[in-house]
C-alpha atoms as a PDB file:
ATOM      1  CA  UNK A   1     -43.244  59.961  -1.348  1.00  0.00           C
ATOM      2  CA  UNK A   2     -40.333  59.543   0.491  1.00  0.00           C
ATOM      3  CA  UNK A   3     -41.393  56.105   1.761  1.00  0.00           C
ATOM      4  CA  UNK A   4     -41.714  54.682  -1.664  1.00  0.00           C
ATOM      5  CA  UNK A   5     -38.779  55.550  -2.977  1.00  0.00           C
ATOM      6  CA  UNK A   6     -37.022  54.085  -0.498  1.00  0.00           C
ATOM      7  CA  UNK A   7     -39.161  51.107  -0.683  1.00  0.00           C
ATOM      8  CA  UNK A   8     -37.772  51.002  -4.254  1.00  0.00           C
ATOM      9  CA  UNK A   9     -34.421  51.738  -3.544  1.00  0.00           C
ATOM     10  CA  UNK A  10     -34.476  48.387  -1.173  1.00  0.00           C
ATOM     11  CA  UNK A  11     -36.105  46.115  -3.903  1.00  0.00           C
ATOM     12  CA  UNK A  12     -33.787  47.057  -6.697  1.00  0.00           C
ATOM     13  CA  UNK A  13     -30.930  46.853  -3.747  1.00  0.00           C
ATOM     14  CA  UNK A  14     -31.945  43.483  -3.204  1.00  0.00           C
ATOM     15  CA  UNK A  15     -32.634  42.227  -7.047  1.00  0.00           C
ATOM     16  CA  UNK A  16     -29.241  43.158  -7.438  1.00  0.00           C
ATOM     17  CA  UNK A  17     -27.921  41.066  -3.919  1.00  0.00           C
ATOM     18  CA  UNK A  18     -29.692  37.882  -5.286  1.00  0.00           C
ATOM     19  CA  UNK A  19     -28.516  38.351  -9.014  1.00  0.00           C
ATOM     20  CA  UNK A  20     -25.118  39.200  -7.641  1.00  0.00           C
ATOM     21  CA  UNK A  21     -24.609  35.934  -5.572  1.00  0.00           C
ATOM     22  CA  UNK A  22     -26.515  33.736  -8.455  1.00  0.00           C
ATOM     23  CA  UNK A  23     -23.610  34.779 -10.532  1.00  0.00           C
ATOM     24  CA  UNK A  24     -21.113  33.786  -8.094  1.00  0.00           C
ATOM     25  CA  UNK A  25     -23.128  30.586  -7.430  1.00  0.00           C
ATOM     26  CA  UNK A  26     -23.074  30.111 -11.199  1.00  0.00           C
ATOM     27  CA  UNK A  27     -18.962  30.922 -11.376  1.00  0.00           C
ATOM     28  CA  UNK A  28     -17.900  28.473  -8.488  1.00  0.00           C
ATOM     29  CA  UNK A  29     -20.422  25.564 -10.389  1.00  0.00           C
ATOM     30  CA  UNK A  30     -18.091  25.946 -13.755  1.00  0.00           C
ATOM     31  CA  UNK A  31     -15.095  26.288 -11.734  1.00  0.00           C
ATOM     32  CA  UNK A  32     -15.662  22.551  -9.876  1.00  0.00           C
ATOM     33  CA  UNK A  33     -16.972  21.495 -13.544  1.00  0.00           C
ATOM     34  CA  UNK A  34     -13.262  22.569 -14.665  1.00  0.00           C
ATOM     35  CA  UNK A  35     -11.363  20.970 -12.004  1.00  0.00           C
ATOM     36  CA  UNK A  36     -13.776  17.728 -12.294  1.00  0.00           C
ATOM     37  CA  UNK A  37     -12.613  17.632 -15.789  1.00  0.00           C
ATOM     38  CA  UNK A  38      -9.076  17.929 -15.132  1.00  0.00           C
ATOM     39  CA  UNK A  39      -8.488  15.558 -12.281  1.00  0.00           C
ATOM     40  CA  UNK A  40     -10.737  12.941 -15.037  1.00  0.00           C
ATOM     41  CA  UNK A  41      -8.542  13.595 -17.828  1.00  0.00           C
ATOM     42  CA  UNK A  42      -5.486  13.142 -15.578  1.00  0.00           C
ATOM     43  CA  UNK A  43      -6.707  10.193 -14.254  1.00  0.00           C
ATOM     44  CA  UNK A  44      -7.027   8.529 -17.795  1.00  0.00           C
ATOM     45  CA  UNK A  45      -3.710   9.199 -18.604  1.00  0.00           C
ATOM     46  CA  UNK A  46      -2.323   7.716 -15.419  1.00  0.00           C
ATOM     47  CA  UNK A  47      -4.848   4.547 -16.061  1.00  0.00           C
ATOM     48  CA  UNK A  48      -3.334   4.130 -19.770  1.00  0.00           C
ATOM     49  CA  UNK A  49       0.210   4.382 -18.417  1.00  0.00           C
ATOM     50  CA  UNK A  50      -0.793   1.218 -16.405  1.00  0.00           C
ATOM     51  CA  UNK A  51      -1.899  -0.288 -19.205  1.00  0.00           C
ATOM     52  CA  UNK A  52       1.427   0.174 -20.847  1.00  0.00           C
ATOM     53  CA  UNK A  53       3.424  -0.841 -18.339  1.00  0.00           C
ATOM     54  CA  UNK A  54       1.995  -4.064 -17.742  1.00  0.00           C
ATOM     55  CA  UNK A  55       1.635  -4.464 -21.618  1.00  0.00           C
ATOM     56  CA  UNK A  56       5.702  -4.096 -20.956  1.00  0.00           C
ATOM     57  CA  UNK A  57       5.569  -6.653 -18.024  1.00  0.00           C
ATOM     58  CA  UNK A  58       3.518  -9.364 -20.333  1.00  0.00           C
ATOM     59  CA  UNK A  59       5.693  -8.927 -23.263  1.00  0.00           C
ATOM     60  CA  UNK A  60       9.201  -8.712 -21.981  1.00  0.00           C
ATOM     61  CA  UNK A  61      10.193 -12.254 -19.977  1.00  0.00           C
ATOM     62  CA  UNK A  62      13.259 -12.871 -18.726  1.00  0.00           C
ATOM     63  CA  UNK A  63      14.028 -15.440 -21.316  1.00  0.00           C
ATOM     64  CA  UNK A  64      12.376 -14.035 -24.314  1.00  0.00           C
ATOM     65  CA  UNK A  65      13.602 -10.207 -24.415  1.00  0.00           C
ATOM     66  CA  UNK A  66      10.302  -8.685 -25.593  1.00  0.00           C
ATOM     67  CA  UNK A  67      10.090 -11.067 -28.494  1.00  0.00           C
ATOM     68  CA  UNK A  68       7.095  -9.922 -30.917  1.00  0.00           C
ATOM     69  CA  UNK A  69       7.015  -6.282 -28.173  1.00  0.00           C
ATOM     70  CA  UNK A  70       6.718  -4.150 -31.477  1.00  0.00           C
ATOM     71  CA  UNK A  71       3.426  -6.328 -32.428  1.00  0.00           C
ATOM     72  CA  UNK A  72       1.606  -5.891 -29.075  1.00  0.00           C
ATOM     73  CA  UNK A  73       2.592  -2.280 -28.922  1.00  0.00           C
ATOM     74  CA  UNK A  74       1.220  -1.564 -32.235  1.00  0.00           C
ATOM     75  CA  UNK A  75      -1.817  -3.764 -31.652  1.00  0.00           C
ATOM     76  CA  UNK A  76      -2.444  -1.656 -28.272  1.00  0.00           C
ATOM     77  CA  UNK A  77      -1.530   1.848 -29.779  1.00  0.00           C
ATOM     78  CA  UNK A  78      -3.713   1.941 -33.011  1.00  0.00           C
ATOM     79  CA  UNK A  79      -6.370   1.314 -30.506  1.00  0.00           C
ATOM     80  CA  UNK A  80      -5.917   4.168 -27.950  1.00  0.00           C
ATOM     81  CA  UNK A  81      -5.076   6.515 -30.886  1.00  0.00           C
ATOM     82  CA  UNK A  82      -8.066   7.530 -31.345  1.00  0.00           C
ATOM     83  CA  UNK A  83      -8.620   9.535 -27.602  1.00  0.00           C
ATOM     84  CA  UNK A  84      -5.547   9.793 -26.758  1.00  0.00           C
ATOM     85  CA  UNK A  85      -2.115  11.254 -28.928  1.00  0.00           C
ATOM     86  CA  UNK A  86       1.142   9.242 -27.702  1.00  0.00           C
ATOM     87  CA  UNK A  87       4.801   8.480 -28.515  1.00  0.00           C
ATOM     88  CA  UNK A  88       6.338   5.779 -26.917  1.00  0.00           C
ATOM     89  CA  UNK A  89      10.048   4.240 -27.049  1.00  0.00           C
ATOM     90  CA  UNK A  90      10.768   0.938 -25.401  1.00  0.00           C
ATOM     91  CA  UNK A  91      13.973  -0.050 -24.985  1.00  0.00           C
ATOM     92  CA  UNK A  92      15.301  -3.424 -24.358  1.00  0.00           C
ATOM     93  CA  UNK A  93      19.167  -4.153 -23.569  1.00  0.00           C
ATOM     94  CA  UNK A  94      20.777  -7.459 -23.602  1.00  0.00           C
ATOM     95  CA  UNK A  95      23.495  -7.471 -21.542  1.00  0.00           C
ATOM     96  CA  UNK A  96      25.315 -10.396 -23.246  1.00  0.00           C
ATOM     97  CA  UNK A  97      25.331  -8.641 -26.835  1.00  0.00           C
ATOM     98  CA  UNK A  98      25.864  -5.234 -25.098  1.00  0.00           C
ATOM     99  CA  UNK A  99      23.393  -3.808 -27.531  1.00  0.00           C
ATOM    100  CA  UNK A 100      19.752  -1.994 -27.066  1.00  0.00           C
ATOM    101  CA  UNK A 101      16.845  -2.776 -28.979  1.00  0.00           C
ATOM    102  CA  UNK A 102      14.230   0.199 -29.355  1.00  0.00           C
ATOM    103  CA  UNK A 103      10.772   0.110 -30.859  1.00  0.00           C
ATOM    104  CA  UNK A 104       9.456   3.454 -31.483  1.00  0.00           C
ATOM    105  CA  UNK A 105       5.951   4.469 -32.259  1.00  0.00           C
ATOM    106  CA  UNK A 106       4.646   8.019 -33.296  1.00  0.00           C
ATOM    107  CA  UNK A 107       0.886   8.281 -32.655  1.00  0.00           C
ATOM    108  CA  UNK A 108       0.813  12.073 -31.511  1.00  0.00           C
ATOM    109  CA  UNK A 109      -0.443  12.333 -34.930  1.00  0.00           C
ATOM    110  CA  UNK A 110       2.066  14.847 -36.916  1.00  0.00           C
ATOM    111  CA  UNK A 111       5.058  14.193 -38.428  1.00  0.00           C
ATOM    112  CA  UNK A 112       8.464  13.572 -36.029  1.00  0.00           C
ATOM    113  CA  UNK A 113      12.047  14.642 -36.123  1.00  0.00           C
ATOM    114  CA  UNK A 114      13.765  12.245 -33.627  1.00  0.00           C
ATOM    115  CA  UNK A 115      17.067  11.581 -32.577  1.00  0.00           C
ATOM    116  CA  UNK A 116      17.946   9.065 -30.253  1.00  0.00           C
ATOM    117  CA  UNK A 117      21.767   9.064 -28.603  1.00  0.00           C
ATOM    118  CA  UNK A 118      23.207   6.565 -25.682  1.00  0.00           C
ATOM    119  CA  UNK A 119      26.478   7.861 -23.873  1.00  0.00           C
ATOM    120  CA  UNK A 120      27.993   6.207 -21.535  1.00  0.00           C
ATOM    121  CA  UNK A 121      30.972   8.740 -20.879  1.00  0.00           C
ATOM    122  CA  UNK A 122      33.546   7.055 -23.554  1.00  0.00           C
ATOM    123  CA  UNK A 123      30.992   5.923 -26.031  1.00  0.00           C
ATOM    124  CA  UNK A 124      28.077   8.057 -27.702  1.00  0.00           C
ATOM    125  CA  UNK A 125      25.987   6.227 -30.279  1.00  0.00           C
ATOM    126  CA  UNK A 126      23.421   8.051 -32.303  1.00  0.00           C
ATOM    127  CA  UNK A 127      20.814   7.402 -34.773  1.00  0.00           C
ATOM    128  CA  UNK A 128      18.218  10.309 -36.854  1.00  0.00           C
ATOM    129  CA  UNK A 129      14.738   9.156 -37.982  1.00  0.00           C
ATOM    130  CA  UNK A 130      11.518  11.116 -39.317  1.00  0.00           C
ATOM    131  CA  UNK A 131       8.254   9.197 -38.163  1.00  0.00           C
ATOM    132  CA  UNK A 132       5.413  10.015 -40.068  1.00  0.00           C
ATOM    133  CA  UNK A 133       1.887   9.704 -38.435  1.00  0.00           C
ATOM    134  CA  UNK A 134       1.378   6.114 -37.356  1.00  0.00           C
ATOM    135  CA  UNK A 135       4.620   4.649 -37.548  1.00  0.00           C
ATOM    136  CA  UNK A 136       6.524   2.445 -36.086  1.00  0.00           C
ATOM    137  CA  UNK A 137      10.572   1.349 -36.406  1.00  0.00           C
ATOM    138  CA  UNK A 138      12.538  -0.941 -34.886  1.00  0.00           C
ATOM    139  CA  UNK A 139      16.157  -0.434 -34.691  1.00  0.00           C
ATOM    140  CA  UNK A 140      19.428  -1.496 -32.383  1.00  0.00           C
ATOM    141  CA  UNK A 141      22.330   0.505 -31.218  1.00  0.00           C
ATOM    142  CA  UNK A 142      25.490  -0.929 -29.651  1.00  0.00           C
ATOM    143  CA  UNK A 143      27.612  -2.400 -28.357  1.00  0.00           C
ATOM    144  CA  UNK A 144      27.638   0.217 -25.158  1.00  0.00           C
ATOM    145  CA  UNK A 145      27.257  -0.945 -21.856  1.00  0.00           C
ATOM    146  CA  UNK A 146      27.517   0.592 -17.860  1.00  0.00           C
ATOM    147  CA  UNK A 147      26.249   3.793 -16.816  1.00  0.00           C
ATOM    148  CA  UNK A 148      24.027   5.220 -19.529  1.00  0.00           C
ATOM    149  CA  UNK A 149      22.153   8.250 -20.684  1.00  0.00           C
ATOM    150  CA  UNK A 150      19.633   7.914 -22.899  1.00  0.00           C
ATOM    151  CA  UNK A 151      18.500  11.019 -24.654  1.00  0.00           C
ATOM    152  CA  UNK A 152      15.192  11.046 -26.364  1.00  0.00           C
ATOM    153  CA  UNK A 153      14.857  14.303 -28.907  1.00  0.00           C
ATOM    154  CA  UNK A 154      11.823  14.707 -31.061  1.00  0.00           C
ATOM    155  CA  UNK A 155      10.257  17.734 -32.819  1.00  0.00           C
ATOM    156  CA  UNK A 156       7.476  18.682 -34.894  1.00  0.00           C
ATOM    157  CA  UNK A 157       5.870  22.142 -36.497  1.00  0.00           C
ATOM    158  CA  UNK A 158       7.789  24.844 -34.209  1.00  0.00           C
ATOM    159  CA  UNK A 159       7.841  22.356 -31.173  1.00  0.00           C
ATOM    160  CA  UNK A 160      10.705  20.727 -29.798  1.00  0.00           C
ATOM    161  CA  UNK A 161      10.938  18.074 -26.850  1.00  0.00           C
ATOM    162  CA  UNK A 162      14.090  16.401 -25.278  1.00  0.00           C
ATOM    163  CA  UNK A 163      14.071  14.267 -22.273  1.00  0.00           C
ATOM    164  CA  UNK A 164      17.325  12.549 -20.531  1.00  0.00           C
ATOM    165  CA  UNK A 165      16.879   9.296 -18.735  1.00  0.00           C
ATOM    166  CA  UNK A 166      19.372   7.112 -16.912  1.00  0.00           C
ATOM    167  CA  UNK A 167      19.698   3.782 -17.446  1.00  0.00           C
ATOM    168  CA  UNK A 168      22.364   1.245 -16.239  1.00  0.00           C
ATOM    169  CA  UNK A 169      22.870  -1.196 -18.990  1.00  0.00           C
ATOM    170  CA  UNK A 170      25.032  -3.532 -16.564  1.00  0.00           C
ATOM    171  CA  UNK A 171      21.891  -6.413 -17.173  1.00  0.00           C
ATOM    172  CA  UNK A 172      18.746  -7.235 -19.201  1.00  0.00           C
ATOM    173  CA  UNK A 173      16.204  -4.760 -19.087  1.00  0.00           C
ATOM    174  CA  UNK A 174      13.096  -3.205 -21.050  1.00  0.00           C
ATOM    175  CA  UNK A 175      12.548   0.577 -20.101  1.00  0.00           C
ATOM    176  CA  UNK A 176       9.982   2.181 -21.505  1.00  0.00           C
ATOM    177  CA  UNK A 177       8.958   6.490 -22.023  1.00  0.00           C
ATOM    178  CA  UNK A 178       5.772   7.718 -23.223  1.00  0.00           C
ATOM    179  CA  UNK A 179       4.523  10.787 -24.393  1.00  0.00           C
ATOM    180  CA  UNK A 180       0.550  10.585 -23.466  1.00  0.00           C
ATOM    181  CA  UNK A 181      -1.766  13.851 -24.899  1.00  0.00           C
ATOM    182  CA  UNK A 182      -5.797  14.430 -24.112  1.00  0.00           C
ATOM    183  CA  UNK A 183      -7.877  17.260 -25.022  1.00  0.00           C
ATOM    184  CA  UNK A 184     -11.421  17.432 -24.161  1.00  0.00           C
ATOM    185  CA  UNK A 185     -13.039  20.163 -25.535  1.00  0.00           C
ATOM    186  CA  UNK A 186     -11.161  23.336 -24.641  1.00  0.00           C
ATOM    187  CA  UNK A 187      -9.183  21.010 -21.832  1.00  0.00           C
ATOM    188  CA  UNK A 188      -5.698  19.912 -23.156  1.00  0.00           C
ATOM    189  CA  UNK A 189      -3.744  17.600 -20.591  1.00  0.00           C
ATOM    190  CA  UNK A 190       0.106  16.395 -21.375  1.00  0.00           C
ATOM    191  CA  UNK A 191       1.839  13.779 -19.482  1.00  0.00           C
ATOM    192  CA  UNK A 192       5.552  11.950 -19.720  1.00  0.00           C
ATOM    193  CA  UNK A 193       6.038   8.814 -18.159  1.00  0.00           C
ATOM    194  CA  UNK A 194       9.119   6.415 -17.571  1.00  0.00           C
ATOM    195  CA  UNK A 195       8.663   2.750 -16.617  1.00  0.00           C
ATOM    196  CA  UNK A 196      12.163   0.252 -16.242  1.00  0.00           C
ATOM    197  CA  UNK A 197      11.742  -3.401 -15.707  1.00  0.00           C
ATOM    198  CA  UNK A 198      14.678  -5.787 -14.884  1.00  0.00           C
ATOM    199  CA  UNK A 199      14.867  -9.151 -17.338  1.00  0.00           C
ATOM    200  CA  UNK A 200      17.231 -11.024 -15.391  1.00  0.00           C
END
């Protein structure tokens, strides 16, 4: 008697061993699943940054200033809006008028609050919009020049976002920030990018 229930006592000893490491097997599989998924969704929105910066280096020449920029960026946006949620704000400065030219597009798909301000320490030039889902505005603020901060402040529902970039508005330029936004499933990935490109 004694024999079998040990015998017994080993098998169910051992069912439980094997279960217990198919479990971990099974736990370490999702967990590489997970990261796979992560390091792919990252990896998109670092391959549409690209796109949008050379989309900035194609549109913005030296001698044409991003002519027709606010065309190509809508063209390009309405297509990508539909896997991926993004606000971008390109900025081009020409150095002769001392003024910057911004095209703004809201594609994260609710309804913006935005403020954009330059200062430059003894100038500080502001300007309040509401973007609703899809659209885009152009609009120009100067004349500023030199050092500048450019402070980009949107919100939405009980959100709020405000990033501070550094420009130096001493010669033509196009600089460019995007707000980039993927969810797959229960996998939600947010990204901010800055791109600057000397026109002269």
């Amino acid at each position: 008697m004694k024999g079998e229930f040990f015998l017994i006592a080993a098998i169910v000893i051992v069912v439980t061993l094997i279960l217990l490491r198919e479990l971990f097997v099974a736990y370490y599989a999702v967990q590489l699943a997970e990261q796979h998924t992560a390091k792919e969704l990252a990896g998109s929105l670092e391959r549409l940054a690209k796109e949008y910066e050379l989309l900035v280096e194609v549109v913005c020449k030296p001698s044409l200033l991003c002519q027709n920029a606010n065309l190509y960026f809508q063209d390009f946006s309405s297509k990508v809006k539909e896997s991926v949620d993004l606000l971008y704000v390109l900025v081009v400065y020409n150095s002769s008028a001392e003024q910057a030219e911004f095209i703004l597009g809201n594609y994260l798909w609710r309804n913006l609050r935005l403020r954009i301000t330059l200062t430059n320490g003894t100038t500080t030039l502001s300007t309040n919009y509401l973007l609703d889902q899809g659209e885009t505005r152009e609009f120009a603020l100067g004349p500023i020049a030199g050092e500048t901060n450019l402070t980009i402040h949107y919100s939405y529902i009980e959100t709020e976002r405000k990033e501070l970039v550094e420009l130096n508005l001493t010669r033509d330029l196009a600089a460019l920030y995007l707000d980039l936004e993927k969810s797959v499933g229960d996998d939600f990935l947010r990204r901010k990018y800055f791109y600057q490109k000397l026109l002269s």
